[in-house]
C-alpha atoms as a PDB file:
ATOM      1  CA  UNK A   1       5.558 -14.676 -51.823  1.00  0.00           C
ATOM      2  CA  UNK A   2       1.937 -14.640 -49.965  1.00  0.00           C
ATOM      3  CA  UNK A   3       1.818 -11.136 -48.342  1.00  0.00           C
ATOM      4  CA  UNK A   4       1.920 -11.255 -44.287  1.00  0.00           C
ATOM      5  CA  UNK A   5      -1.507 -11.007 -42.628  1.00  0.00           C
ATOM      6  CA  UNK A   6      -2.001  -8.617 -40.128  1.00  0.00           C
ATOM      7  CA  UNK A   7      -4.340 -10.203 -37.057  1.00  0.00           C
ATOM      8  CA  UNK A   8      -7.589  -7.285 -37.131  1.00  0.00           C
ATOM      9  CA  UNK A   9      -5.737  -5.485 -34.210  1.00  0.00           C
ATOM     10  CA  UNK A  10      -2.719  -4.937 -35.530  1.00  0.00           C
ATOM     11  CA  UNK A  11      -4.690  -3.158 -38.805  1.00  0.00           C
ATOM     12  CA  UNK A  12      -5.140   0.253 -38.860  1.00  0.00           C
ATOM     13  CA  UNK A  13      -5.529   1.057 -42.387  1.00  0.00           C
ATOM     14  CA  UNK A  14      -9.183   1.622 -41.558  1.00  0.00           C
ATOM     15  CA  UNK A  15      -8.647   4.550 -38.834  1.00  0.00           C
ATOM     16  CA  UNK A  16      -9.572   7.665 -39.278  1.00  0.00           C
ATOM     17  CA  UNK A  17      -9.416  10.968 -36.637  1.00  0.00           C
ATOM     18  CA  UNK A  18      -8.554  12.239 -33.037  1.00  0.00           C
ATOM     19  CA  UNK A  19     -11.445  10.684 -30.733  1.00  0.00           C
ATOM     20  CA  UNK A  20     -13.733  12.912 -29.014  1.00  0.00           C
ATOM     21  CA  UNK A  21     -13.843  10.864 -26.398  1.00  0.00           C
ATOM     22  CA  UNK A  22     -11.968   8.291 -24.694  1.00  0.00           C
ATOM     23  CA  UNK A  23     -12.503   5.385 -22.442  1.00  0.00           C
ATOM     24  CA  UNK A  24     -10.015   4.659 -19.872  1.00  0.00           C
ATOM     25  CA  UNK A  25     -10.130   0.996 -19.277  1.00  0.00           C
ATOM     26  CA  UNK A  26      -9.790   1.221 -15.651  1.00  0.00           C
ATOM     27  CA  UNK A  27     -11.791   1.370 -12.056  1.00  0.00           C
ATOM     28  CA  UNK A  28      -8.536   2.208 -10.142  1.00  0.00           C
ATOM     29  CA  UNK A  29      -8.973   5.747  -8.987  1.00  0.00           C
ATOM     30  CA  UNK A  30      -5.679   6.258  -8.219  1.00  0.00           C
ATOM     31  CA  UNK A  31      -4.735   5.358 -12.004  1.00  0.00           C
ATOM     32  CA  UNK A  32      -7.332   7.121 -13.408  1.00  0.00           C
ATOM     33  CA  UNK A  33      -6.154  10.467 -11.350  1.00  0.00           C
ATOM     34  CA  UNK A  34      -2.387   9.706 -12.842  1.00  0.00           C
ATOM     35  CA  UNK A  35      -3.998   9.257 -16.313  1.00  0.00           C
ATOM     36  CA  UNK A  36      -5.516  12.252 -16.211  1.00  0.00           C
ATOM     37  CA  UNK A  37      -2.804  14.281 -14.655  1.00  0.00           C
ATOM     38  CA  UNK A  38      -0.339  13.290 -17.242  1.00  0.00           C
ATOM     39  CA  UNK A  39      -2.726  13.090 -20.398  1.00  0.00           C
ATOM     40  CA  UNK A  40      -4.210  16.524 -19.984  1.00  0.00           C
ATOM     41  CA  UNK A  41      -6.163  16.436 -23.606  1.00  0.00           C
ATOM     42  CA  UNK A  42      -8.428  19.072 -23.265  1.00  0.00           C
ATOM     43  CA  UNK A  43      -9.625  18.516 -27.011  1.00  0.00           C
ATOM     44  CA  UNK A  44     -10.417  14.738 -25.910  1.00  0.00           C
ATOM     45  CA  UNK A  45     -13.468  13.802 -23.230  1.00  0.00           C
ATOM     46  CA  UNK A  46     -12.070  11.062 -20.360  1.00  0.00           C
ATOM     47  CA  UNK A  47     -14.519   8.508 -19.675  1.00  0.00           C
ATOM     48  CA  UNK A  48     -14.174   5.563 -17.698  1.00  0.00           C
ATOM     49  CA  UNK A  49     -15.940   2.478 -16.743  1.00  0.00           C
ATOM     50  CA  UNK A  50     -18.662   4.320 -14.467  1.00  0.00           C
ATOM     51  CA  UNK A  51     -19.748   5.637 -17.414  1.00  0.00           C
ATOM     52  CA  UNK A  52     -20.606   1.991 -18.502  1.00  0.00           C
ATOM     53  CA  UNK A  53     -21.737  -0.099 -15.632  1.00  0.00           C
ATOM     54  CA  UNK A  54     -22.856  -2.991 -17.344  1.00  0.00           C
ATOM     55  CA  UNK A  55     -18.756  -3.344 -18.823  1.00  0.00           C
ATOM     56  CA  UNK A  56     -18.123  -6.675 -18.399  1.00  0.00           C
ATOM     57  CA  UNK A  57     -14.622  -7.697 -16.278  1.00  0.00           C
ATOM     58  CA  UNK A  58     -11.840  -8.834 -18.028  1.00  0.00           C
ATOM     59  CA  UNK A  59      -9.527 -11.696 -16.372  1.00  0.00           C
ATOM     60  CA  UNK A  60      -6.209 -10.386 -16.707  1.00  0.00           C
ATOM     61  CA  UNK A  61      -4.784 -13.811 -17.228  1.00  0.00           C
ATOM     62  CA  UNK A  62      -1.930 -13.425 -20.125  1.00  0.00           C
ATOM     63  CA  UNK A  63       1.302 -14.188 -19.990  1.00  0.00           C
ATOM     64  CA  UNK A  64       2.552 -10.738 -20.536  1.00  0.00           C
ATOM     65  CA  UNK A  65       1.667  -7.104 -20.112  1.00  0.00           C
ATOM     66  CA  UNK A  66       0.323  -6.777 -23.864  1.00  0.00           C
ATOM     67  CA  UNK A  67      -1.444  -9.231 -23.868  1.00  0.00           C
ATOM     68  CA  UNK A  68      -3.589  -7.966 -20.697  1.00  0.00           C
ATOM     69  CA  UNK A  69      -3.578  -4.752 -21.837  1.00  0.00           C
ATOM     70  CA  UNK A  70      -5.017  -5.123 -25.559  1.00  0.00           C
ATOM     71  CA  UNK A  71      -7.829  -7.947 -23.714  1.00  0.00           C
ATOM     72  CA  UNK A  72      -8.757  -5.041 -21.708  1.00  0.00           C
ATOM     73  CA  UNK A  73      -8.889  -2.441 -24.414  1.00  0.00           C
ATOM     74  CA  UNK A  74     -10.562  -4.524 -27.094  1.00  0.00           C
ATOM     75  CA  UNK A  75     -13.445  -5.578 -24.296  1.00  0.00           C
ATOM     76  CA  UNK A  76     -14.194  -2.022 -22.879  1.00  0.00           C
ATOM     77  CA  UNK A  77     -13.732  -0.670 -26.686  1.00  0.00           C
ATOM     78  CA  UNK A  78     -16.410  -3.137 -28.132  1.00  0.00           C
ATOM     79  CA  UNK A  79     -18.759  -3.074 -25.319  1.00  0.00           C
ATOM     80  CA  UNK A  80     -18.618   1.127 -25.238  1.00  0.00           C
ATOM     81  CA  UNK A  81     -18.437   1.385 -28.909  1.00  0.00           C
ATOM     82  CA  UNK A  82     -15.700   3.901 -28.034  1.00  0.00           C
ATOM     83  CA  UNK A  83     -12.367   4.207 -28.468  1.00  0.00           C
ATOM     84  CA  UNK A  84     -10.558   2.844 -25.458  1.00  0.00           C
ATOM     85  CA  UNK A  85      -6.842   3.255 -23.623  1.00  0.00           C
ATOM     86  CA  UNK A  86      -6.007   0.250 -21.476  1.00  0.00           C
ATOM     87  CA  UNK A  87      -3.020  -0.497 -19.644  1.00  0.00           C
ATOM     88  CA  UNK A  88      -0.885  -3.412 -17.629  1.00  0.00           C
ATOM     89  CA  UNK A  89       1.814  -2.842 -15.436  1.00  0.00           C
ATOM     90  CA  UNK A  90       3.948  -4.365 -13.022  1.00  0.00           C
ATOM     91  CA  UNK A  91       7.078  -4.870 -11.323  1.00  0.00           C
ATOM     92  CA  UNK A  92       9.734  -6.746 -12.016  1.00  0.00           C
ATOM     93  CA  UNK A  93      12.587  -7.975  -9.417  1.00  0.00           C
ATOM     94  CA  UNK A  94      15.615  -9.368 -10.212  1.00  0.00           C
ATOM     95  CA  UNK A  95      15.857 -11.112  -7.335  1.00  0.00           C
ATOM     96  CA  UNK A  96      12.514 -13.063  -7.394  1.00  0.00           C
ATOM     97  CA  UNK A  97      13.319 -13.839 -11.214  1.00  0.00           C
ATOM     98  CA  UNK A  98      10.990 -11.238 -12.589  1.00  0.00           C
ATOM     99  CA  UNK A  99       8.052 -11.361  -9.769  1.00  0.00           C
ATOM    100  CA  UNK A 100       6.043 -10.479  -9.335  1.00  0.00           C
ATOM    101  CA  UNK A 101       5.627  -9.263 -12.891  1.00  0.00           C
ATOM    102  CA  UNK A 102       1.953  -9.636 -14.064  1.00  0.00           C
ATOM    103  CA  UNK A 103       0.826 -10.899 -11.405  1.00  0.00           C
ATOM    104  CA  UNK A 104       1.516  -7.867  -9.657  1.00  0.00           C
ATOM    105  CA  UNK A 105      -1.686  -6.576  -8.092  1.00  0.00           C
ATOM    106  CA  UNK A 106      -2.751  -9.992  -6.897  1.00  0.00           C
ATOM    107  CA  UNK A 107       1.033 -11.359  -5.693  1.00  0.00           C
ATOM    108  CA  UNK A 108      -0.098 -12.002  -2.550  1.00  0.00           C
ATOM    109  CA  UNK A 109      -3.444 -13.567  -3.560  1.00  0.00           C
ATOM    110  CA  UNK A 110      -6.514 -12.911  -5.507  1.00  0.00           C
ATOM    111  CA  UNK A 111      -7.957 -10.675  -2.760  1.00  0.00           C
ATOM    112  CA  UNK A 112      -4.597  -9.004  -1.478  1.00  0.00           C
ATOM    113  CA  UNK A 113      -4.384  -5.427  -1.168  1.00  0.00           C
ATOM    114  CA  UNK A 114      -1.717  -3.038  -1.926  1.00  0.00           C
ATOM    115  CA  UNK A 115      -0.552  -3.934   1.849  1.00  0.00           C
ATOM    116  CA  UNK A 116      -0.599  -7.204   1.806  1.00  0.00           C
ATOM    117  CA  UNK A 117       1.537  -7.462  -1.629  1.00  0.00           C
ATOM    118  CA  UNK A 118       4.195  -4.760   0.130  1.00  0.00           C
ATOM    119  CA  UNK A 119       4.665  -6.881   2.777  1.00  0.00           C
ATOM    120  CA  UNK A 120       5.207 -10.152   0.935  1.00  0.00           C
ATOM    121  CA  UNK A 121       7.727  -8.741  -1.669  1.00  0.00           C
ATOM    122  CA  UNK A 122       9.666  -7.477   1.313  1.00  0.00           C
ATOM    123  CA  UNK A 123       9.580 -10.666   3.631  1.00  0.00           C
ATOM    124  CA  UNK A 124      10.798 -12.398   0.530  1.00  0.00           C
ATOM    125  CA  UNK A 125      13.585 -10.280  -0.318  1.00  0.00           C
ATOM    126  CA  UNK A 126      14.860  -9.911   3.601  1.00  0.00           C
ATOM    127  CA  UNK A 127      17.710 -13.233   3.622  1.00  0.00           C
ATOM    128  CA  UNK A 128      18.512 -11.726  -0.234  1.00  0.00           C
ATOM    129  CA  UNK A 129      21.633  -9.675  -1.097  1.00  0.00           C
ATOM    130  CA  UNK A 130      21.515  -6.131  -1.734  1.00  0.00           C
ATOM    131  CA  UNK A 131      22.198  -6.763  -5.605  1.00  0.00           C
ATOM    132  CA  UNK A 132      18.848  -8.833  -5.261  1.00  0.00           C
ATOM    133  CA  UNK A 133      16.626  -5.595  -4.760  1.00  0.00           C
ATOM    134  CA  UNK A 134      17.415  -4.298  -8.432  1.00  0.00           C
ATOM    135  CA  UNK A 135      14.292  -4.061 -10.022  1.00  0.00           C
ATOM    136  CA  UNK A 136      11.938  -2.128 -12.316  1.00  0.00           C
ATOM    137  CA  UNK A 137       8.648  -0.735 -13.415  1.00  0.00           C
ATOM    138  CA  UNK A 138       6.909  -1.692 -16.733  1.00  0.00           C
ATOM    139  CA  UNK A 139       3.756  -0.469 -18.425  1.00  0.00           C
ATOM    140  CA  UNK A 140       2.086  -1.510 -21.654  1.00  0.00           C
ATOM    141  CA  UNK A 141      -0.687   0.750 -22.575  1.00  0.00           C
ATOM    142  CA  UNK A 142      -3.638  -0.363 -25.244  1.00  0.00           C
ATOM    143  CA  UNK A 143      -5.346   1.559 -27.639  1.00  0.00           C
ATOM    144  CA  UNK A 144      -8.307   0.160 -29.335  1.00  0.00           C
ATOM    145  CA  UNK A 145     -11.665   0.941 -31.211  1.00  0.00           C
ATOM    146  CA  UNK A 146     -14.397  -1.151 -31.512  1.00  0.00           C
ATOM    147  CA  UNK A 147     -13.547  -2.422 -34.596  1.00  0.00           C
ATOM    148  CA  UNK A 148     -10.512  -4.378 -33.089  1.00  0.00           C
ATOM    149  CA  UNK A 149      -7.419  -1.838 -34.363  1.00  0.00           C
ATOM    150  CA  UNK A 150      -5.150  -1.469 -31.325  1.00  0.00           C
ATOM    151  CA  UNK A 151      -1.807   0.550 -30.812  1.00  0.00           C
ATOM    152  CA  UNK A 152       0.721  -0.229 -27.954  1.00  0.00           C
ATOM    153  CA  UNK A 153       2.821   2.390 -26.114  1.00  0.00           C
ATOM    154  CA  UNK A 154       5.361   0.905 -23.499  1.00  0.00           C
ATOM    155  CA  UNK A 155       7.348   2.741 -20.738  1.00  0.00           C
ATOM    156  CA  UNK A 156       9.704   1.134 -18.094  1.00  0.00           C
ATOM    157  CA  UNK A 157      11.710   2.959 -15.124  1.00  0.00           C
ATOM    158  CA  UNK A 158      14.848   0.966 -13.318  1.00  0.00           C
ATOM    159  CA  UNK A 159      15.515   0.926  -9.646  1.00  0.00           C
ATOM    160  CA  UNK A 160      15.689  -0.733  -6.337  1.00  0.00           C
ATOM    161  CA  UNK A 161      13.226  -2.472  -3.382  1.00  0.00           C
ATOM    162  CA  UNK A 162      13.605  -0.017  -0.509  1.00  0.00           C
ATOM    163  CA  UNK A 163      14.170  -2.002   3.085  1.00  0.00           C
ATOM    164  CA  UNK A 164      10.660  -0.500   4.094  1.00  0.00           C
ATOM    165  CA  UNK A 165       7.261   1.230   3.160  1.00  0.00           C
ATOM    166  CA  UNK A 166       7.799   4.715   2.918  1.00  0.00           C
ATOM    167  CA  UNK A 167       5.622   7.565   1.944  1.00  0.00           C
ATOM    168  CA  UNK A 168       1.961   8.356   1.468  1.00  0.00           C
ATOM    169  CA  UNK A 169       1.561   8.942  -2.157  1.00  0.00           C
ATOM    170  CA  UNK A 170       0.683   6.827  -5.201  1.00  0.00           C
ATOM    171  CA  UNK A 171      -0.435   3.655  -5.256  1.00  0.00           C
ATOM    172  CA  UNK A 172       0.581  -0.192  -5.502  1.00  0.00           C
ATOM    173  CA  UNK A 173       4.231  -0.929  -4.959  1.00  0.00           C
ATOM    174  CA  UNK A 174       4.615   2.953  -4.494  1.00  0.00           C
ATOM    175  CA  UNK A 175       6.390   3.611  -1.148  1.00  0.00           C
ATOM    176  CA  UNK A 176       9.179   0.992  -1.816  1.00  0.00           C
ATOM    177  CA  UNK A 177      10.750   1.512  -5.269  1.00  0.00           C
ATOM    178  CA  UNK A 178      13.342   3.801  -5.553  1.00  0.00           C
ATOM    179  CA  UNK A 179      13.760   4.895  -9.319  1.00  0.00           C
ATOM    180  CA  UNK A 180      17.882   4.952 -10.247  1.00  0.00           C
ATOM    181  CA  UNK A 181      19.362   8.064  -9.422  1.00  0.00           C
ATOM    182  CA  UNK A 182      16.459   9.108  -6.427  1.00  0.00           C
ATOM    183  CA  UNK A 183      16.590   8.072  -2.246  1.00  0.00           C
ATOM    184  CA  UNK A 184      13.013   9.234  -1.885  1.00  0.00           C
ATOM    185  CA  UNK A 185      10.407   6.472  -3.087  1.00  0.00           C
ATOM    186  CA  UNK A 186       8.137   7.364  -5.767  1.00  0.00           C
ATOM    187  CA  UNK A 187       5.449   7.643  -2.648  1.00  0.00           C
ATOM    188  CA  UNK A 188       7.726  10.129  -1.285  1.00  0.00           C
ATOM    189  CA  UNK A 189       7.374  12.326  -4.117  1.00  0.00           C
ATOM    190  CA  UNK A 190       5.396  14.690  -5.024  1.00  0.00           C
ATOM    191  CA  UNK A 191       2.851  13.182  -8.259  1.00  0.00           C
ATOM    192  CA  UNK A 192       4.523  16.014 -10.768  1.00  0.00           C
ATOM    193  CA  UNK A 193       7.735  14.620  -9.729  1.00  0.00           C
ATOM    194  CA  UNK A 194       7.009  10.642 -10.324  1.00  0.00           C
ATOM    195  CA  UNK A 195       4.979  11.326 -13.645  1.00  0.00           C
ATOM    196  CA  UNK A 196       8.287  12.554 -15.252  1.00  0.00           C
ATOM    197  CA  UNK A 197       9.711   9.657 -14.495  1.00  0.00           C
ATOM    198  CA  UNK A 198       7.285   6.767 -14.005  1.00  0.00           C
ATOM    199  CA  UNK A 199       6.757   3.964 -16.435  1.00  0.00           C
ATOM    200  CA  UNK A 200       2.707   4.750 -16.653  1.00  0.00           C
ATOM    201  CA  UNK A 201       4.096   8.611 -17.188  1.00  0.00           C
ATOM    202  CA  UNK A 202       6.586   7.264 -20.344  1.00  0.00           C
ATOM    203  CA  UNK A 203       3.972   5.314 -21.826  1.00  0.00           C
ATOM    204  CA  UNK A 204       1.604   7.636 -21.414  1.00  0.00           C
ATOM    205  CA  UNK A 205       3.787  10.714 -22.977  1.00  0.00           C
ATOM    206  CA  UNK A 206       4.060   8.398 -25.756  1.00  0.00           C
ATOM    207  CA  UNK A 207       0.673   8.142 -26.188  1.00  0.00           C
ATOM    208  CA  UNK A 208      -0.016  11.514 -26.005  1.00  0.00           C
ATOM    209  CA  UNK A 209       2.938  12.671 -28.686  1.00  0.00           C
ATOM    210  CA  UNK A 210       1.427  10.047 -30.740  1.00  0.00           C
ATOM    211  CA  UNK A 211      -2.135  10.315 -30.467  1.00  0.00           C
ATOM    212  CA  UNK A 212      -2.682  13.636 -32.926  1.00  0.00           C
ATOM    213  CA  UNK A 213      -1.005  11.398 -36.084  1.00  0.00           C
ATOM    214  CA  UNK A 214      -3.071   8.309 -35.093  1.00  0.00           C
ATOM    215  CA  UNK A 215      -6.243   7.188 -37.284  1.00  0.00           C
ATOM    216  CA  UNK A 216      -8.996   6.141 -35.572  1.00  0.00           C
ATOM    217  CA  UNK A 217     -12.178   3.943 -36.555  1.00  0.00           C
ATOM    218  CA  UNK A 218     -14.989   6.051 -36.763  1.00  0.00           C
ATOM    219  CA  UNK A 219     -17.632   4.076 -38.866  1.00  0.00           C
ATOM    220  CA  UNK A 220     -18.537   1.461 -35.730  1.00  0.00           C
END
């Protein structure tokens, strides 16, 4: 029997070492600040796309969450000639048969704000049933070096669609999902409390757990 062949990303017989430094695949401050809260690797330098202006945008255009994630990683990673962290995310109502999923930060169009998505999702779930708001978080985080070897980490929170915006913290979807067990939104709570808990903060503690016993590439 022919042995299976691993695509080059999925091959990381040729890692070796705990980056120096590490490119987060991102120009959302308000990510980057959650990365960084939760990461905390004082041993590893955070970089991120300001460090490398000429970084070429990546259509997030896959069908899934991986899929955007290691296109982002492997892009920023070969054009830095760093090792980079990447990550798609979304949320996912049961009610709107997984919407608005990964299309998440543009639901409301290709140039809607965090607003303008809020207020859609809700308007569409008004005439629904309560059982309709059930929903949850996912996150799919991409690590990759220049040579193409990537790593996935994955984290996912349940809960409900609140009736209305509430709270001033975090970001995106925020101030209307209520994580199971919680009345407060995760923009009602303080960012301690909703890294414990979030999907980004799962994935990411994954990552972090992991990230001492991972190889990396360092012959670029």
């Amino acid at each position: 029997m022919s042995p299976v062949r691993k695509t080059p990303y999925e091959d990381a017989s040729a890692l070796s070492k705990t980056p120096s430094q590490l490119v987060l695949a991102t120009r959302n401050r308000k990510k980057m600040e959650e990365i960084r809260r939760v990461l905390g690797q004082e041993e590893t330098r955070l970089l991120t796309l300001d460090d490398f202006p000429g970084c070429p945008e990546v259509e997030e255009d896959a069908a899934t969450f991986r899929d955007n994630a290691a296109k982002k990683a492997l892009t920023v990673a070969r054009h830095s000639g760093q090792i980079a962290l990447a990550d798609d995310s979304g949320l996912l109502v049961d009610g709107l048969d997984g919407a608005p999923g990964v299309r998440s930060a543009r639901y409301a169009g290709e140039n809607a704000n965090d607003a303008d998505n809020l207020a859609l999702l809700l308007a569409e779930l008004a005439s629904r049933p309560e059982a309709s708001r059930a929903a949850r978080f996912e996150c799919v985080l991409a690590l990759a070096d220049p040579a193409g070897s990537l790593r996935f980490f994955a984290g996912t929170v349940a809960g409900r669609i609140g009736h209305e915006a509430r709270g001033v913290n975090g970001f995106g979807y925020d101030p209307i999902f209520i994580p199971d067990g919680h009345e407060r939104t995760f923009a009602e709570m303080p960012a301690s409390m909703k890294d414990s808990m979030s999907h980004r903060g799962r994935a990411l503690e994954a990552f972090a757990s992991a990230i001492h016993n991972i190889e990396f590439n360092t012959r670029f």
